[in-house]
C-alpha atoms as a PDB file:
ATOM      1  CA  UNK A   1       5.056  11.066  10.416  1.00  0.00           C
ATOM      2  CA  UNK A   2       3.368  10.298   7.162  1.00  0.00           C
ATOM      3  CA  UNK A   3       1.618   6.637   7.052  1.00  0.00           C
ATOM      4  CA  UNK A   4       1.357   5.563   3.051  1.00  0.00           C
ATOM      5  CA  UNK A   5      -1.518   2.259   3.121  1.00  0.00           C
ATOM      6  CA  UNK A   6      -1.800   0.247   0.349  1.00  0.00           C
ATOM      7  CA  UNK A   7      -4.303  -3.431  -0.312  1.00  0.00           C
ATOM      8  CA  UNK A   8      -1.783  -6.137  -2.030  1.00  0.00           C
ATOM      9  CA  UNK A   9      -3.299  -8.562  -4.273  1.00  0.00           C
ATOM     10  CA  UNK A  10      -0.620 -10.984  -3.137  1.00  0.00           C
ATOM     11  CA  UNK A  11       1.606 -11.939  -0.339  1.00  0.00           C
ATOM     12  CA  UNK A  12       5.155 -10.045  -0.517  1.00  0.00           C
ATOM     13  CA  UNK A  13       8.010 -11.671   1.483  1.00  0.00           C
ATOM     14  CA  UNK A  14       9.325  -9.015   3.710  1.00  0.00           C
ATOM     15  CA  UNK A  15      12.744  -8.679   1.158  1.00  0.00           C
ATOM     16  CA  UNK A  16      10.521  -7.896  -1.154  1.00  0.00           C
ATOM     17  CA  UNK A  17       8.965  -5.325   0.620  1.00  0.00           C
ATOM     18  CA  UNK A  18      12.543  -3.806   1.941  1.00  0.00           C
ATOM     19  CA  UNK A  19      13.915  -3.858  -1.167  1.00  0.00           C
ATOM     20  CA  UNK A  20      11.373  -1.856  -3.342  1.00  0.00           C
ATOM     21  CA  UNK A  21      10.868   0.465  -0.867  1.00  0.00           C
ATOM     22  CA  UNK A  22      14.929   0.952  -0.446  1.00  0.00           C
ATOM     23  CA  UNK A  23      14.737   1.908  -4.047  1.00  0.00           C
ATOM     24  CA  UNK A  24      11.733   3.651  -4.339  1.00  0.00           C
ATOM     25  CA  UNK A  25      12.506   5.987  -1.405  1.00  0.00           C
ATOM     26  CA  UNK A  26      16.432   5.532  -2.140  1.00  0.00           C
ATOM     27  CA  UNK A  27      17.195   4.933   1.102  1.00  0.00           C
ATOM     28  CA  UNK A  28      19.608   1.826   2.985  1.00  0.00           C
ATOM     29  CA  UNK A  29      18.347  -1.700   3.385  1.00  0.00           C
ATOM     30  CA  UNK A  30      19.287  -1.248   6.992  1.00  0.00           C
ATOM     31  CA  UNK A  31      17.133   2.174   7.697  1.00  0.00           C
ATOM     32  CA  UNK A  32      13.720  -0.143   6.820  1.00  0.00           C
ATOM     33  CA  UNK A  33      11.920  -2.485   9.257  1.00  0.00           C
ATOM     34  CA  UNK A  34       8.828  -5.098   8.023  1.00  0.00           C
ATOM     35  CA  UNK A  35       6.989  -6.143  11.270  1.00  0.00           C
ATOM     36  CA  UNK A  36       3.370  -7.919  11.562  1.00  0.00           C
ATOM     37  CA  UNK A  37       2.364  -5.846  14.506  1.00  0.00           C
ATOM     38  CA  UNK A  38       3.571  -2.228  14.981  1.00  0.00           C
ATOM     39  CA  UNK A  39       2.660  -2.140  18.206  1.00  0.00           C
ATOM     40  CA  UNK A  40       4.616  -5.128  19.466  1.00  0.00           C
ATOM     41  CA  UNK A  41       7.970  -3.744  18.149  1.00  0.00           C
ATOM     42  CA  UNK A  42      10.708  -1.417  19.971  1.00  0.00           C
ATOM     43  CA  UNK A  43      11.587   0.750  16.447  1.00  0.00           C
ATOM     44  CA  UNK A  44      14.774   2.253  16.717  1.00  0.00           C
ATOM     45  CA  UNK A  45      15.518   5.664  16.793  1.00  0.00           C
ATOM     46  CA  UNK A  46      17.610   5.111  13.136  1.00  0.00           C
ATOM     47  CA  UNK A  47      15.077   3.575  11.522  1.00  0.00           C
ATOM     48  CA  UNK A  48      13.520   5.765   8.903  1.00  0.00           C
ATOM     49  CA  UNK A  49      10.733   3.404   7.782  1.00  0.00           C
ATOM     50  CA  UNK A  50       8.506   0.620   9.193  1.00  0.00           C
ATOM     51  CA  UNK A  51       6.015  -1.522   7.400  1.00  0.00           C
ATOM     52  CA  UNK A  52       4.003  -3.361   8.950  1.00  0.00           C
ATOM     53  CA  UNK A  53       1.944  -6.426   6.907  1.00  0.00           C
ATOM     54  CA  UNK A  54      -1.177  -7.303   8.008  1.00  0.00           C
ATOM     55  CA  UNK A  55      -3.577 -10.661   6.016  1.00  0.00           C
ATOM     56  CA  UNK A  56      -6.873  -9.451   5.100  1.00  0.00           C
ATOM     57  CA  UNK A  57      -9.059 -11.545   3.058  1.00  0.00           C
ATOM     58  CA  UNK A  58     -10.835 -11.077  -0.591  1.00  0.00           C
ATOM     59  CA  UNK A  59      -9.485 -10.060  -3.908  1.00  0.00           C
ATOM     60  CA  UNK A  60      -6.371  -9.062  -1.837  1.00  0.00           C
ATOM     61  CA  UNK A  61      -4.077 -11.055   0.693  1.00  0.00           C
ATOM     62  CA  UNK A  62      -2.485  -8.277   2.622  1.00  0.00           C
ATOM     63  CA  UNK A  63      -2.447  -4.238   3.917  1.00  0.00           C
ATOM     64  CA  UNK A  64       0.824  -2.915   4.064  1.00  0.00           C
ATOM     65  CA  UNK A  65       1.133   0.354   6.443  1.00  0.00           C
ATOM     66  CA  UNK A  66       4.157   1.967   5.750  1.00  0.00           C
ATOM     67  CA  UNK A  67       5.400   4.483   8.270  1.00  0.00           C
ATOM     68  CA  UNK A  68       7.619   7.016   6.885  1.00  0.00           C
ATOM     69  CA  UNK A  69       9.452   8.354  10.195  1.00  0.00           C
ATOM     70  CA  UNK A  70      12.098  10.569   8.875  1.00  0.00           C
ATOM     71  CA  UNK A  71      10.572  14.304   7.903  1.00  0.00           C
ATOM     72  CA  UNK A  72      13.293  13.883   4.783  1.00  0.00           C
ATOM     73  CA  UNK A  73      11.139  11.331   3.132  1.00  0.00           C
ATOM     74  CA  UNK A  74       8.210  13.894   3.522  1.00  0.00           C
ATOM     75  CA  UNK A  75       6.086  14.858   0.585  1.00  0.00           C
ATOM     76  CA  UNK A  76       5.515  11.713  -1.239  1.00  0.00           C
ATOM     77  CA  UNK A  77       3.254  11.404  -3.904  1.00  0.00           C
ATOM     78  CA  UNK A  78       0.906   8.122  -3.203  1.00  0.00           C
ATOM     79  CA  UNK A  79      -0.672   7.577  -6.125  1.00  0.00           C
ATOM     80  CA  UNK A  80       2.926   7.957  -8.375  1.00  0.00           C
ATOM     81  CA  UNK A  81       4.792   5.857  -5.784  1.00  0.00           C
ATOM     82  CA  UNK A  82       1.959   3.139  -6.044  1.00  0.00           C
ATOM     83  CA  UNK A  83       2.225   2.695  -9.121  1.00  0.00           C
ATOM     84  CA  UNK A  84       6.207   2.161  -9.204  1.00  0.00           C
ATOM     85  CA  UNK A  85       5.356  -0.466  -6.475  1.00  0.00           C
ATOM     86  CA  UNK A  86       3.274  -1.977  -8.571  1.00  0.00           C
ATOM     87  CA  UNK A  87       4.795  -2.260 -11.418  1.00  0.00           C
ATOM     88  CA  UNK A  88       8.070  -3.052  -9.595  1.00  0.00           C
ATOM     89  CA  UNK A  89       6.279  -5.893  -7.754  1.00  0.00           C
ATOM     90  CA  UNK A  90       4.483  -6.665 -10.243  1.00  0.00           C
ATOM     91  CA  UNK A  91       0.858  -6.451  -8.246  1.00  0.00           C
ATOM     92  CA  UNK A  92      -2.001  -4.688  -8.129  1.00  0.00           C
ATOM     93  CA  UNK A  93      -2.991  -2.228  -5.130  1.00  0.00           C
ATOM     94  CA  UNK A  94      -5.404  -0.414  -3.788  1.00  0.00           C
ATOM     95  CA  UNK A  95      -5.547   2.906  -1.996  1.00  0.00           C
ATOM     96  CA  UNK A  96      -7.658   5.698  -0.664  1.00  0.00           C
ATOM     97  CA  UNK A  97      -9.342   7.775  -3.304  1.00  0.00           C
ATOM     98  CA  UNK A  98      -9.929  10.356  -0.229  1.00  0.00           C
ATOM     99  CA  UNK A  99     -13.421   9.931  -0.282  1.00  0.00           C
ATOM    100  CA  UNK A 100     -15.878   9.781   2.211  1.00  0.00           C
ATOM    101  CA  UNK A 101     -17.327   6.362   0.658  1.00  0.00           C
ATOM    102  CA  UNK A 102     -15.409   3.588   2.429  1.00  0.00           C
ATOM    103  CA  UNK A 103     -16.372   1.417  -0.240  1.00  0.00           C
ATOM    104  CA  UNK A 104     -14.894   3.797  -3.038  1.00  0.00           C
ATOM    105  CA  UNK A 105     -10.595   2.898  -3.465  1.00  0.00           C
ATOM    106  CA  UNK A 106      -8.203   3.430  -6.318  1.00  0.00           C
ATOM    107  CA  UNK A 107      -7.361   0.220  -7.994  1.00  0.00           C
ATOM    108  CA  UNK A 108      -3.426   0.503  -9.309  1.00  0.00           C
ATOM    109  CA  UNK A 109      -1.767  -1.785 -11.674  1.00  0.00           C
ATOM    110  CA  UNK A 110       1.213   0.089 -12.536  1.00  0.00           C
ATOM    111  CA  UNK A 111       2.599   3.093 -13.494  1.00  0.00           C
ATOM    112  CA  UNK A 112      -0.234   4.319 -16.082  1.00  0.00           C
ATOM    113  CA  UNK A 113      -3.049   2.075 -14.896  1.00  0.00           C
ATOM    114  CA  UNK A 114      -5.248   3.840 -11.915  1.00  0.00           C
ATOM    115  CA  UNK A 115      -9.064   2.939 -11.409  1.00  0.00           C
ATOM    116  CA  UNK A 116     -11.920   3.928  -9.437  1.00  0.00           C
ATOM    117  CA  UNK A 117     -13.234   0.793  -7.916  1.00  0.00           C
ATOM    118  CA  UNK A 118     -15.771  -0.116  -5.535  1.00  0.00           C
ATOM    119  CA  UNK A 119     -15.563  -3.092  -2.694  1.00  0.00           C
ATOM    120  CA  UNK A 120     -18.927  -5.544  -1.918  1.00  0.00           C
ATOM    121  CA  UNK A 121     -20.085  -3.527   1.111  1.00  0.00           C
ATOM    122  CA  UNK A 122     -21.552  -7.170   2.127  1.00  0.00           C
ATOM    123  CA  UNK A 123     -18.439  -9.134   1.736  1.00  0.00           C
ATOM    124  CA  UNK A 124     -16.528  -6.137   3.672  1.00  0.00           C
ATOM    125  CA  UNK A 125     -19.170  -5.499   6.124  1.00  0.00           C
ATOM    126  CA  UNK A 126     -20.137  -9.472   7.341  1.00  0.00           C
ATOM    127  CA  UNK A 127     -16.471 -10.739   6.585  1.00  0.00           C
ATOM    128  CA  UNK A 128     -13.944  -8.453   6.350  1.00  0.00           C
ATOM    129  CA  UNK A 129     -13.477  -9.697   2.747  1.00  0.00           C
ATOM    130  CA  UNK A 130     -11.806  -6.842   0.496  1.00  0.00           C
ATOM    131  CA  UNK A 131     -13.785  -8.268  -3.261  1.00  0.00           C
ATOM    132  CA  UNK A 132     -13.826  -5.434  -5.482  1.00  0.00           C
ATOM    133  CA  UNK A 133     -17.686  -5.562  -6.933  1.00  0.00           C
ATOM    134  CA  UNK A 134     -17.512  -2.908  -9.884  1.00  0.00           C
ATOM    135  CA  UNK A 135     -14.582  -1.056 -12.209  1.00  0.00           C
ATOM    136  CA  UNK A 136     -15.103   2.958 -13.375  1.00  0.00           C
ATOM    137  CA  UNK A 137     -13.574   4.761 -15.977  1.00  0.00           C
ATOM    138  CA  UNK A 138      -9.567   4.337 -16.488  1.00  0.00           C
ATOM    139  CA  UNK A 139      -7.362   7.259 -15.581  1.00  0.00           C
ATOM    140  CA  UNK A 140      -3.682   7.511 -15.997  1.00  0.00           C
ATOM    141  CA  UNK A 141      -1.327   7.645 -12.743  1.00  0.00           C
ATOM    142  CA  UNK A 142       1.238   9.929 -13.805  1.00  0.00           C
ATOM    143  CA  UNK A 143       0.267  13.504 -15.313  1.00  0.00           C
END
C-alpha cells in the first residue's frame, strides 16, 4: 500500500476530495472513502482508496493521508499528482522533500509552481502550528 500525504492550505469538503481524486487516479466515485480517523473505520475490501482528513493548525488547515490500497494505482508520481490537485483545487500543498530536515517540505501551487520551504521549528515544535518561516529558489513540477 502506498500512503501519498499532503498539508492543505484550506479545508476541502470530503466531495471535493472524492471527486479530484476520482479524476486524478480515474477511478469510480464509489471505490474512494474520506474518513477523519482511519483507524475507527471498517474499509471494505472494494475500496481502492481512503483519505483520511485530519485539522492541523498554521499556514495550513488540514493533512490529507491518502491510502492507495489497490497495487493498480501503484507508481504514482507525488510531486506531478500534487500539483494537478492543486491546481484542480485550487490550493496550495505541501509535501515531503525526502529529507532528513523535518522542517524542510515542498511548497506546491500548481502544476509548474514547486518550492523548497521551511516551517518555524518554534511554532511546530511548542504548537503544532504548520507556519512556513522562509521560501528557496522556484523549481518547476513537471520535467
Amino acid at each position: 500500500m502506498m500512503i501519498w500525504e499532503m498539508l492543505i492550505d484550506r479545508n476541502l469538503t470530503a466531495n471535493e476530495i472524492v471527486t479530484t481524486i476520482s479524476e486524478l487516479l480515474l477511478i469510480p466515485l464509489a471505490d474512494i472513502l474520506v474518513v477523519d480517523d482511519i483507524t475507527s473505520v471498517k474499509v471494505d475490501l472494494k475500496t481502492k482508496v481512503v483519505c483520511e482528513n485530519t485539522a492541523i493548525e498554521g499556514d495550513f488547515l488540514m493533512i490529507l493521508s491518502i491510502y492507495l490500497r489497490d497495487p493498480n494505482l501503484g507508481q504514482l508520481d507525488i510531486k506531478a499528482s500534487t500539483g494537478q490537485f492543486c491546481g484542480m483545487l485550487r490550493c496550495k500543498c505541501l509535501i515531503s522533500d525526502e529529507s532528513a530536515n523535518p522542517y524542510s517540505w515542498l511548497l506546491i501551487q500548481g502544476t509548474t509552481d514547486c518550492q523548497i520551504v521551511y516551517l518555524d521549528p518554534y511554532k511546530l515544535d511548542e504548537n503544532e502550528e504548520y507556519v512556513v518561516k522562509t521560501i528557496e529558489v522556484l523549481q518547476a513540477v513537471t520535467n
